[in-house]
C-alpha atoms as a PDB file:
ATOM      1  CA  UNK A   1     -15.299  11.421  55.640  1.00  0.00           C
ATOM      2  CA  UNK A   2     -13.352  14.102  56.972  1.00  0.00           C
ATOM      3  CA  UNK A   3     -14.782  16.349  60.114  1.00  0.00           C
ATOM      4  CA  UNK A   4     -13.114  19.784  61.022  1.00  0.00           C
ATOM      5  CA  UNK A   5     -12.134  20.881  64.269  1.00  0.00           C
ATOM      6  CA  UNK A   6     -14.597  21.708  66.459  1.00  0.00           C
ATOM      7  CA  UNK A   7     -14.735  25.843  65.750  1.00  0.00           C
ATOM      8  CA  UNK A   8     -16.884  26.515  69.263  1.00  0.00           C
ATOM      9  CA  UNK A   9     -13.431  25.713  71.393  1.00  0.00           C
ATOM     10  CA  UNK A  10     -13.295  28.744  73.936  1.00  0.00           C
ATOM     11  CA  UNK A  11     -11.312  31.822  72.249  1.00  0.00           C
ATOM     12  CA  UNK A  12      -8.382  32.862  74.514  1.00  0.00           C
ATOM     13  CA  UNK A  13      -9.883  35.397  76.391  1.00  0.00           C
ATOM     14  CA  UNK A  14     -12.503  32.823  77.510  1.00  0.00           C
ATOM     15  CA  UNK A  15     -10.149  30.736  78.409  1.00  0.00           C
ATOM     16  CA  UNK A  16      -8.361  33.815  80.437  1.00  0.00           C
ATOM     17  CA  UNK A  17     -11.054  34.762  81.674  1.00  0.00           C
ATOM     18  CA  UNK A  18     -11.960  31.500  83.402  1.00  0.00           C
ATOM     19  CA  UNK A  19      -8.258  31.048  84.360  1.00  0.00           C
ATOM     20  CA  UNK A  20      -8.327  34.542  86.504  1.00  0.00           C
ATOM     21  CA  UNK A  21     -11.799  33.335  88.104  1.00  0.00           C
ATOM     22  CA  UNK A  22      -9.861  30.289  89.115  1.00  0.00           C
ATOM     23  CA  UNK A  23      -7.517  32.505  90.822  1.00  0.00           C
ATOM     24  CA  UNK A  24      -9.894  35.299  92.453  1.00  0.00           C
ATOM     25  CA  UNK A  25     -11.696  32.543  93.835  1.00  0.00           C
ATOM     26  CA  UNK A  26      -8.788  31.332  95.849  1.00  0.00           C
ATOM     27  CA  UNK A  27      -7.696  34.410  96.580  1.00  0.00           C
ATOM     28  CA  UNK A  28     -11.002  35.844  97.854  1.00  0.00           C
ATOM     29  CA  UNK A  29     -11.487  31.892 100.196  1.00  0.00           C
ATOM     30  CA  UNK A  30      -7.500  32.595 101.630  1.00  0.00           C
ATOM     31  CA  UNK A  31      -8.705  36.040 102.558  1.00  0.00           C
ATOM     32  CA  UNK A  32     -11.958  35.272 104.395  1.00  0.00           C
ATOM     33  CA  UNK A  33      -9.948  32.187 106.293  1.00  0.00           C
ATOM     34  CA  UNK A  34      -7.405  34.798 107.108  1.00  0.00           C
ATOM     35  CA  UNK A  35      -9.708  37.369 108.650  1.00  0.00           C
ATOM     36  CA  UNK A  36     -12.451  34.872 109.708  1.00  0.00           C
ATOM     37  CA  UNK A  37      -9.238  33.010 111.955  1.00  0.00           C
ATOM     38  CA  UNK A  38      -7.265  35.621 112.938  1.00  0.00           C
ATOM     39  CA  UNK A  39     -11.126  36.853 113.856  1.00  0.00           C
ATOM     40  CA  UNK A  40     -11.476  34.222 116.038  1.00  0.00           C
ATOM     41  CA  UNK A  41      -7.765  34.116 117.953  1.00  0.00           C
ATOM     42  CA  UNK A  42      -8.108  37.388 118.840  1.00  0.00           C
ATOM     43  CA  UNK A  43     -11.682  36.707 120.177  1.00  0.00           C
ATOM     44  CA  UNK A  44      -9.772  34.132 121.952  1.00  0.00           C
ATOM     45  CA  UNK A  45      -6.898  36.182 123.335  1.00  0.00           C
ATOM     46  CA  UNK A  46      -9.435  38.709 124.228  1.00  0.00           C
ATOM     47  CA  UNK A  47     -12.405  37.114 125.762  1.00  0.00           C
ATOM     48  CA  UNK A  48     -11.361  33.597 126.411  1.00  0.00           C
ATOM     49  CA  UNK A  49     -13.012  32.147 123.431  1.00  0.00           C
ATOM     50  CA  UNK A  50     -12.696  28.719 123.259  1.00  0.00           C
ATOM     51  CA  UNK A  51     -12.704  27.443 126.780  1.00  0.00           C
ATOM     52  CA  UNK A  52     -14.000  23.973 127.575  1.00  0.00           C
ATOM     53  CA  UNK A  53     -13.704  22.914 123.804  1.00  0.00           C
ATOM     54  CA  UNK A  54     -10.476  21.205 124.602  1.00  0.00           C
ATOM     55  CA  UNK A  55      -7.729  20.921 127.228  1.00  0.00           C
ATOM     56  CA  UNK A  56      -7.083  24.788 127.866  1.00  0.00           C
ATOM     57  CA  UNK A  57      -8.157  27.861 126.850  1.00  0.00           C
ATOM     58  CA  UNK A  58      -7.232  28.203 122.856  1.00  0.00           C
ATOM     59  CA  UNK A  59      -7.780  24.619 121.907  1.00  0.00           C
ATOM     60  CA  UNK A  60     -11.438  25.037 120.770  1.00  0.00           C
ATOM     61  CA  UNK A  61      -9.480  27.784 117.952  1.00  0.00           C
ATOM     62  CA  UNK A  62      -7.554  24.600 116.687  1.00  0.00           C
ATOM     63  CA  UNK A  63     -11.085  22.836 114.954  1.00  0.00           C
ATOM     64  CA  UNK A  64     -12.214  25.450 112.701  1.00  0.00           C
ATOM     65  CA  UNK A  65      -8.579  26.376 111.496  1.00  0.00           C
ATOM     66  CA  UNK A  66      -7.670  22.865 111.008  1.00  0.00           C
ATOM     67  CA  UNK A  67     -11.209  22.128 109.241  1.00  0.00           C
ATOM     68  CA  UNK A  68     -11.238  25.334 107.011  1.00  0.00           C
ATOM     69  CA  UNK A  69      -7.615  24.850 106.516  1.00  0.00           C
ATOM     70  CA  UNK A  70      -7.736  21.537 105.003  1.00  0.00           C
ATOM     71  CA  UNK A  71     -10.858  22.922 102.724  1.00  0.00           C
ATOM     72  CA  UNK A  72      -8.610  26.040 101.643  1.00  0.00           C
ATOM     73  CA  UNK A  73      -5.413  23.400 100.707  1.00  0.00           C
ATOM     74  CA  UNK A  74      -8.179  21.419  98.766  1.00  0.00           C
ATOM     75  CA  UNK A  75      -9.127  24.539  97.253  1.00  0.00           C
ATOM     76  CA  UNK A  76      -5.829  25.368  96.444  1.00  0.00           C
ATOM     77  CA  UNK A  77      -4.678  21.820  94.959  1.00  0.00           C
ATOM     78  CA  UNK A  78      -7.950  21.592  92.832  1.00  0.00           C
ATOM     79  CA  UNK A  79      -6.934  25.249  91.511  1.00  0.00           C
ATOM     80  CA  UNK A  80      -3.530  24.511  90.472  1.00  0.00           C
ATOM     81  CA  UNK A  81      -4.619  21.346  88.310  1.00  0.00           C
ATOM     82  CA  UNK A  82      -6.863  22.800  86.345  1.00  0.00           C
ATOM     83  CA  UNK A  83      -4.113  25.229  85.567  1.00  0.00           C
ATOM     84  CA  UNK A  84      -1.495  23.049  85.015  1.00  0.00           C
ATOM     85  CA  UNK A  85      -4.336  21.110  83.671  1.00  0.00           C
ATOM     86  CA  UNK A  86      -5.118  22.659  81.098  1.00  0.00           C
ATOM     87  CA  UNK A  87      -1.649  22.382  79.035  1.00  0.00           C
ATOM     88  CA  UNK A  88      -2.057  18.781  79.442  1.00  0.00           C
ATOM     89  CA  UNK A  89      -5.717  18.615  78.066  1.00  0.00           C
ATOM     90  CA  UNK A  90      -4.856  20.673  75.266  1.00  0.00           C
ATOM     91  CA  UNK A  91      -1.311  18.560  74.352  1.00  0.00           C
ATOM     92  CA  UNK A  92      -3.699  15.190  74.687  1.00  0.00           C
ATOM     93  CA  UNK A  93      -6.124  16.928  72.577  1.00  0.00           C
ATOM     94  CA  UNK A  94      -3.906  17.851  69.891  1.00  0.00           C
ATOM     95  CA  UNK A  95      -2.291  14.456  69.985  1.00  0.00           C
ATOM     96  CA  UNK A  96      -6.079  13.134  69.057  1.00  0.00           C
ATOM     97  CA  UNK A  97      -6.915  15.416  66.349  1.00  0.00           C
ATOM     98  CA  UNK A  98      -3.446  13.941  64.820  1.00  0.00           C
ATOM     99  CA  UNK A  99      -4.119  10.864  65.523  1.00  0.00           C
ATOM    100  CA  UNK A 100      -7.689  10.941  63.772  1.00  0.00           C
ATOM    101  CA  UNK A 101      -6.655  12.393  61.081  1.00  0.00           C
ATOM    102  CA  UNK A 102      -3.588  10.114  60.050  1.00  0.00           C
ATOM    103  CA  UNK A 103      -6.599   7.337  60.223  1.00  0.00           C
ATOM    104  CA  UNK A 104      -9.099   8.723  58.610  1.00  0.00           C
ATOM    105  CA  UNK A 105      -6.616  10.045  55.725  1.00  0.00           C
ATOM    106  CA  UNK A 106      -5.501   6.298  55.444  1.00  0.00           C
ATOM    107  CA  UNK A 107      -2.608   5.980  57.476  1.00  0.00           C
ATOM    108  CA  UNK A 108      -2.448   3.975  60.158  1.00  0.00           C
ATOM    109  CA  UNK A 109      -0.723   5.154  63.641  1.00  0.00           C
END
């Protein structure tokens, strides 16, 4: 018995449309670190934020851009596989659909 593709596959704006979400979503988390951190050194430069956290003066600055940096390059990585991703889940795909129907028209792969 033959089956046809699956016809509710996302269109191509759909799948645009979730690809530029992707994107604005990193952009808008790099632009709150970057204010929220450059926030918080100049609160340091200005009013000695920070002191007693660490050895001197601006080490209590280094936890929260350390911590939210590591969260923003997880962002990022996570981001840029489901974009790169997606080429590769559609190439697998397609290899499938092939495959399935060489076997169900009697060939064998």
């Amino acid at each position: 018995m033959s089956r046809d593709f699956d016809l509710t596959a996302p269109t191509l704006e759909q799948r645009a449309r979730r690809r530029v979400a992707l994107k604005t979503g990193f952009y808008v988390h790099a632009i709150v670190f970057a204010l929220v951190n450059g926030g918080l050194l100049l609160m340091s430069w200005i009013g000695g934020w920070g002191a007693g956290w660490g050895q001197g003066h601006r080490h209590g600055l280094v936890f929260p851009l350390w911590g939210w940096g590591l969260g923003l390059t997880i962002h990022g990585i996570v981001v840029l596989l489901k974009l790169k991703g997606e080429g590769l889940t559609q190439r697998m795909l397609d290899h499938e659909i092939e495959a399935l129907k060489r076997r169900e028209g009697g060939d064998r792969p």
